[in-house]
N, C-alpha and C. Protein backbone atom coordinates (compact mmCIF):
# COMPACT_ATOMS: atom_id res chain seq x y z
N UNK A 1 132.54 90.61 93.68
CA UNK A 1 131.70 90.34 94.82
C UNK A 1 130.69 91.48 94.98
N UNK A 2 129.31 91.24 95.30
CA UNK A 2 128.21 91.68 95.82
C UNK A 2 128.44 92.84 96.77
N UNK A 3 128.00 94.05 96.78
CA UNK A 3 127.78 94.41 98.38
C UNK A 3 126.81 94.28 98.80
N UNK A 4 126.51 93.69 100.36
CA UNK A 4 125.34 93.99 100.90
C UNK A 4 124.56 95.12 100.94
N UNK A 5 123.59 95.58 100.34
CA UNK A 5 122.69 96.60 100.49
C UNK A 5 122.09 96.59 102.24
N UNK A 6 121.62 97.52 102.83
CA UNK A 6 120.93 97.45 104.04
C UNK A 6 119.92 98.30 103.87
N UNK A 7 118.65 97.91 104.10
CA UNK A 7 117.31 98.88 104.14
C UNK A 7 117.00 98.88 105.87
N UNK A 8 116.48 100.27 106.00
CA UNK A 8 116.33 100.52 107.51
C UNK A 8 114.87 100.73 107.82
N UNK A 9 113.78 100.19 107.70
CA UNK A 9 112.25 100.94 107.30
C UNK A 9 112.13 101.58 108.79
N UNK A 10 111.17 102.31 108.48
CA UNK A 10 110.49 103.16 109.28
C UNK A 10 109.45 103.32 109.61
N UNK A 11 108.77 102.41 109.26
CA UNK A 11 107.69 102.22 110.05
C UNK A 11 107.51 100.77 110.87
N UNK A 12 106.69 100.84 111.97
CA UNK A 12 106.66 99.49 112.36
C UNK A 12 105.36 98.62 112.80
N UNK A 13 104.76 98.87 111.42
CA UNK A 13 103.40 98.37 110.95
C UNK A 13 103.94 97.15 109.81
N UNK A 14 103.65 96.09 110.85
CA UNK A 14 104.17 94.81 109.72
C UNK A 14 103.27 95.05 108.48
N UNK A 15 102.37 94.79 108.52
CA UNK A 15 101.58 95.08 107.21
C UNK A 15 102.55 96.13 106.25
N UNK A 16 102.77 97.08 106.07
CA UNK A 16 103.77 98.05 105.55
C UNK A 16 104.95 97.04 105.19
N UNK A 17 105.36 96.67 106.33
CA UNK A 17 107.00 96.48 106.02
C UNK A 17 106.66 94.90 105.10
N UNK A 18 106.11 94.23 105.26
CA UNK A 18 105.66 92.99 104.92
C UNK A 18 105.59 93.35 102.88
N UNK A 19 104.88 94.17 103.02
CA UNK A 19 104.39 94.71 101.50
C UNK A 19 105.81 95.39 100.77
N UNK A 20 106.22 96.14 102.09
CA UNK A 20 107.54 96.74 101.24
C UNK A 20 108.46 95.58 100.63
N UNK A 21 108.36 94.62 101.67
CA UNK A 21 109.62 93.59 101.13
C UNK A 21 108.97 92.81 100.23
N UNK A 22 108.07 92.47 99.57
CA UNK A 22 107.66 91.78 98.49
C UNK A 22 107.56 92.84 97.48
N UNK A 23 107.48 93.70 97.39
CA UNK A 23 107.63 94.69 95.99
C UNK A 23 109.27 94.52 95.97
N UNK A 24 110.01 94.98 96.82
CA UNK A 24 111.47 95.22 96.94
C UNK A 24 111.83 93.99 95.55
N UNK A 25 111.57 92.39 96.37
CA UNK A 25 112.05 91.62 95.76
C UNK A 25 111.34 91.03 94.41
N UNK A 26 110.24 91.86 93.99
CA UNK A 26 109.42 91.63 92.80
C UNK A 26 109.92 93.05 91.91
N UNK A 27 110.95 93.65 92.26
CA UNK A 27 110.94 95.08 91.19
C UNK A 27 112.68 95.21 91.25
N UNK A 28 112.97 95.97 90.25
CA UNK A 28 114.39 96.44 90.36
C UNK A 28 114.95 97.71 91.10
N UNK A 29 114.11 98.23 92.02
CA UNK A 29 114.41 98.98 92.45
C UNK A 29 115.90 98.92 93.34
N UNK A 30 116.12 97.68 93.90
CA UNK A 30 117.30 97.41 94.37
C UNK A 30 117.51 95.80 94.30
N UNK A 31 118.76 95.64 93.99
CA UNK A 31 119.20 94.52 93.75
C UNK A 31 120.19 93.53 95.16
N UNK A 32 119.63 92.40 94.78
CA UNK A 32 120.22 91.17 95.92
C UNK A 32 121.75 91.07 96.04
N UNK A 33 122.15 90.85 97.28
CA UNK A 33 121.44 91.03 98.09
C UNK A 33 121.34 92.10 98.66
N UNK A 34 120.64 91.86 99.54
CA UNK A 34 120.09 92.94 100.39
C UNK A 34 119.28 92.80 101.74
N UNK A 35 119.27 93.47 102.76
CA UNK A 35 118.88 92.76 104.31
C UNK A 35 117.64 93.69 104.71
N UNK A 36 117.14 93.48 104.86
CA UNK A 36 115.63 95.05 105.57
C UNK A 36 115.57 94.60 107.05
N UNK A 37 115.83 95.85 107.91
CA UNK A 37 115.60 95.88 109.36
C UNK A 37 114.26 96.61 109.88
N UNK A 38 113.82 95.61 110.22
CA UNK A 38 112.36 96.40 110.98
C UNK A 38 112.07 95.78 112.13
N UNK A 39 111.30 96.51 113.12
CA UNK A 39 110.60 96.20 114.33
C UNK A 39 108.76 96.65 114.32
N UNK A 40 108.14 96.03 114.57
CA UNK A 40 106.87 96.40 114.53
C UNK A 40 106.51 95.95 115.87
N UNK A 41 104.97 96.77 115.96
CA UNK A 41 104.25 96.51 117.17
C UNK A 41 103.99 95.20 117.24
N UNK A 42 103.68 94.75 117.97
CA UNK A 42 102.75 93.05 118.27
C UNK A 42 102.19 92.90 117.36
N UNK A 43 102.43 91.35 116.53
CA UNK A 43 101.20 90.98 115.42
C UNK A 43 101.64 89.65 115.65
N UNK A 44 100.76 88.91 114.71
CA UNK A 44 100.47 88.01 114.27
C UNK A 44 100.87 87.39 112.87
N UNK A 45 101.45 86.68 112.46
CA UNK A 45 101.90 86.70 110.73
C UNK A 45 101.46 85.11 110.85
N UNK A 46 100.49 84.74 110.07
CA UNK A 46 100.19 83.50 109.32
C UNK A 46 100.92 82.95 107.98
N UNK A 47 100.86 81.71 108.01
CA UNK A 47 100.98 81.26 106.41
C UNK A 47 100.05 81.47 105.38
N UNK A 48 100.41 81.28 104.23
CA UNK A 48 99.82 81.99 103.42
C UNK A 48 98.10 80.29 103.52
N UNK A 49 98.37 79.23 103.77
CA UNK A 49 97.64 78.15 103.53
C UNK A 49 96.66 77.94 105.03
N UNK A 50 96.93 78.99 106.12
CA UNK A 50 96.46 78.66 107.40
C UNK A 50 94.70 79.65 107.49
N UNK A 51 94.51 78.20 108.39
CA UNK A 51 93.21 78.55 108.57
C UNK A 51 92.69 79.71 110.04
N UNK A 52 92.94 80.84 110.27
CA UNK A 52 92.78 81.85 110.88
C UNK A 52 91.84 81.31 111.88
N UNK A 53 90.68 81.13 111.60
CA UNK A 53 89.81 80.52 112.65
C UNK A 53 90.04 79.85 113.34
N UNK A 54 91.20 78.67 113.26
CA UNK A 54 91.25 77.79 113.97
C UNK A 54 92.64 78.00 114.76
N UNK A 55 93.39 79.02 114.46
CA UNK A 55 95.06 79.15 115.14
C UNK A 55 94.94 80.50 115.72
N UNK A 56 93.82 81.39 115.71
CA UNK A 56 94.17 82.78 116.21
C UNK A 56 92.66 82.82 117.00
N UNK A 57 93.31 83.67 118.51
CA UNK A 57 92.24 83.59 118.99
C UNK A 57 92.00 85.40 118.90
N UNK A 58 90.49 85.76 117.89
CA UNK A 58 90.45 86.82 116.94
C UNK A 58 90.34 87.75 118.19
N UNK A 59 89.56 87.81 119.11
CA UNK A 59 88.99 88.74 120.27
C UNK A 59 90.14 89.03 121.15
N UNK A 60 90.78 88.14 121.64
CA UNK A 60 92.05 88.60 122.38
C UNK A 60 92.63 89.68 121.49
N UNK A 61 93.23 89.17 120.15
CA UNK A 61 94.34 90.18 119.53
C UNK A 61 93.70 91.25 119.41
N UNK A 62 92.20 91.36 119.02
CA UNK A 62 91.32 93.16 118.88
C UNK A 62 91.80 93.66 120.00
N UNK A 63 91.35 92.74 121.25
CA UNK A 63 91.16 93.37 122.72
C UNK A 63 92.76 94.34 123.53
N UNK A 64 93.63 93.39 122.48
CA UNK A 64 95.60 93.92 122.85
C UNK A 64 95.81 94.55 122.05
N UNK A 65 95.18 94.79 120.81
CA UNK A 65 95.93 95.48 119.55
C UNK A 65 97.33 94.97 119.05
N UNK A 66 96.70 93.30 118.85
CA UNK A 66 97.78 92.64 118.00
C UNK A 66 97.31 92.66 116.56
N UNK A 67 97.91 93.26 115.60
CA UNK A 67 98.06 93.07 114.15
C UNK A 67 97.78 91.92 113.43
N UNK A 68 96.76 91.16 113.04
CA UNK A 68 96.94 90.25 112.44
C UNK A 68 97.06 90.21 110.96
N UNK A 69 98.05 89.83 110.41
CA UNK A 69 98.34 89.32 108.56
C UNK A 69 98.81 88.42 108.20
N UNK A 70 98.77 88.23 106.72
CA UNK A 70 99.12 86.76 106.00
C UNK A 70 100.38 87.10 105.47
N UNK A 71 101.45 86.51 105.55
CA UNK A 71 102.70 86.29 104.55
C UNK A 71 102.15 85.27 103.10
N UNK A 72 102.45 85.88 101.93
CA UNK A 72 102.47 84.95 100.53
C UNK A 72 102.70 83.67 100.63
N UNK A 73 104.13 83.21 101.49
CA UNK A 73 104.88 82.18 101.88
C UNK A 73 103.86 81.39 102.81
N UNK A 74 103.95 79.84 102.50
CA UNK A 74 103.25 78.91 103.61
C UNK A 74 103.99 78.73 105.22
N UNK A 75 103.65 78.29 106.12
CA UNK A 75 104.67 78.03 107.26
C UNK A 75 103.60 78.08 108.10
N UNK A 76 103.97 78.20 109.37
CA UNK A 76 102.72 78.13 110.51
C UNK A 76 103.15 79.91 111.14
N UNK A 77 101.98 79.80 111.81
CA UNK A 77 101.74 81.57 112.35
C UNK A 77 102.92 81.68 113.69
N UNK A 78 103.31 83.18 113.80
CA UNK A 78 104.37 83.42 114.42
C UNK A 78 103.77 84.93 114.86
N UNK A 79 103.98 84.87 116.10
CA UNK A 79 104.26 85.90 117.39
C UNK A 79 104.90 87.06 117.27
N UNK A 80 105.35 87.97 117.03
CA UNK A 80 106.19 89.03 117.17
C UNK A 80 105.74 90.43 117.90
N UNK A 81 107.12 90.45 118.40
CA UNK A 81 106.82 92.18 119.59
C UNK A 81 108.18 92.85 119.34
């Protein structure tokens, strides 16, 4: 049997942690499984197929300093604080 690995990141700039976990699971640096815990400021995470213009309203998130980025993966955009 497997052990669970646990990654703890440290920063909480989705962009960062977003990037860390797609190298993680594109390299051998550590092997599955494995869980990554992060918290980031307010953002925004889209699908990789969504049209930004039409689901994000761009001036609010400048105006709050919400993060907006794309995940690789398709799905619809999601909220996080």
């Amino acid at each position: 049997m497997e052990k669970m690995q646990y990654v703890v990141m440290k920063t909480d700039d989705i962009r960062t942690n977003l990037a860390t976990e797609q190298y993680l699971m594109n390299s051998d640096k550590i092997k599955p499984p494995f869980m990554l815990f992060y918290i980031e400021k307010p953002c925004i995470i889209v699908g990789r197929n969504q049209n930004t213009m039409e689901e994000i309203n761009q001036k609010y998130c400048e105006e709050h300093g919400i993060t907006i980025t794309r995940r690789l993966s398709g799905g619809g955009a999601m909220y996080q604080d």
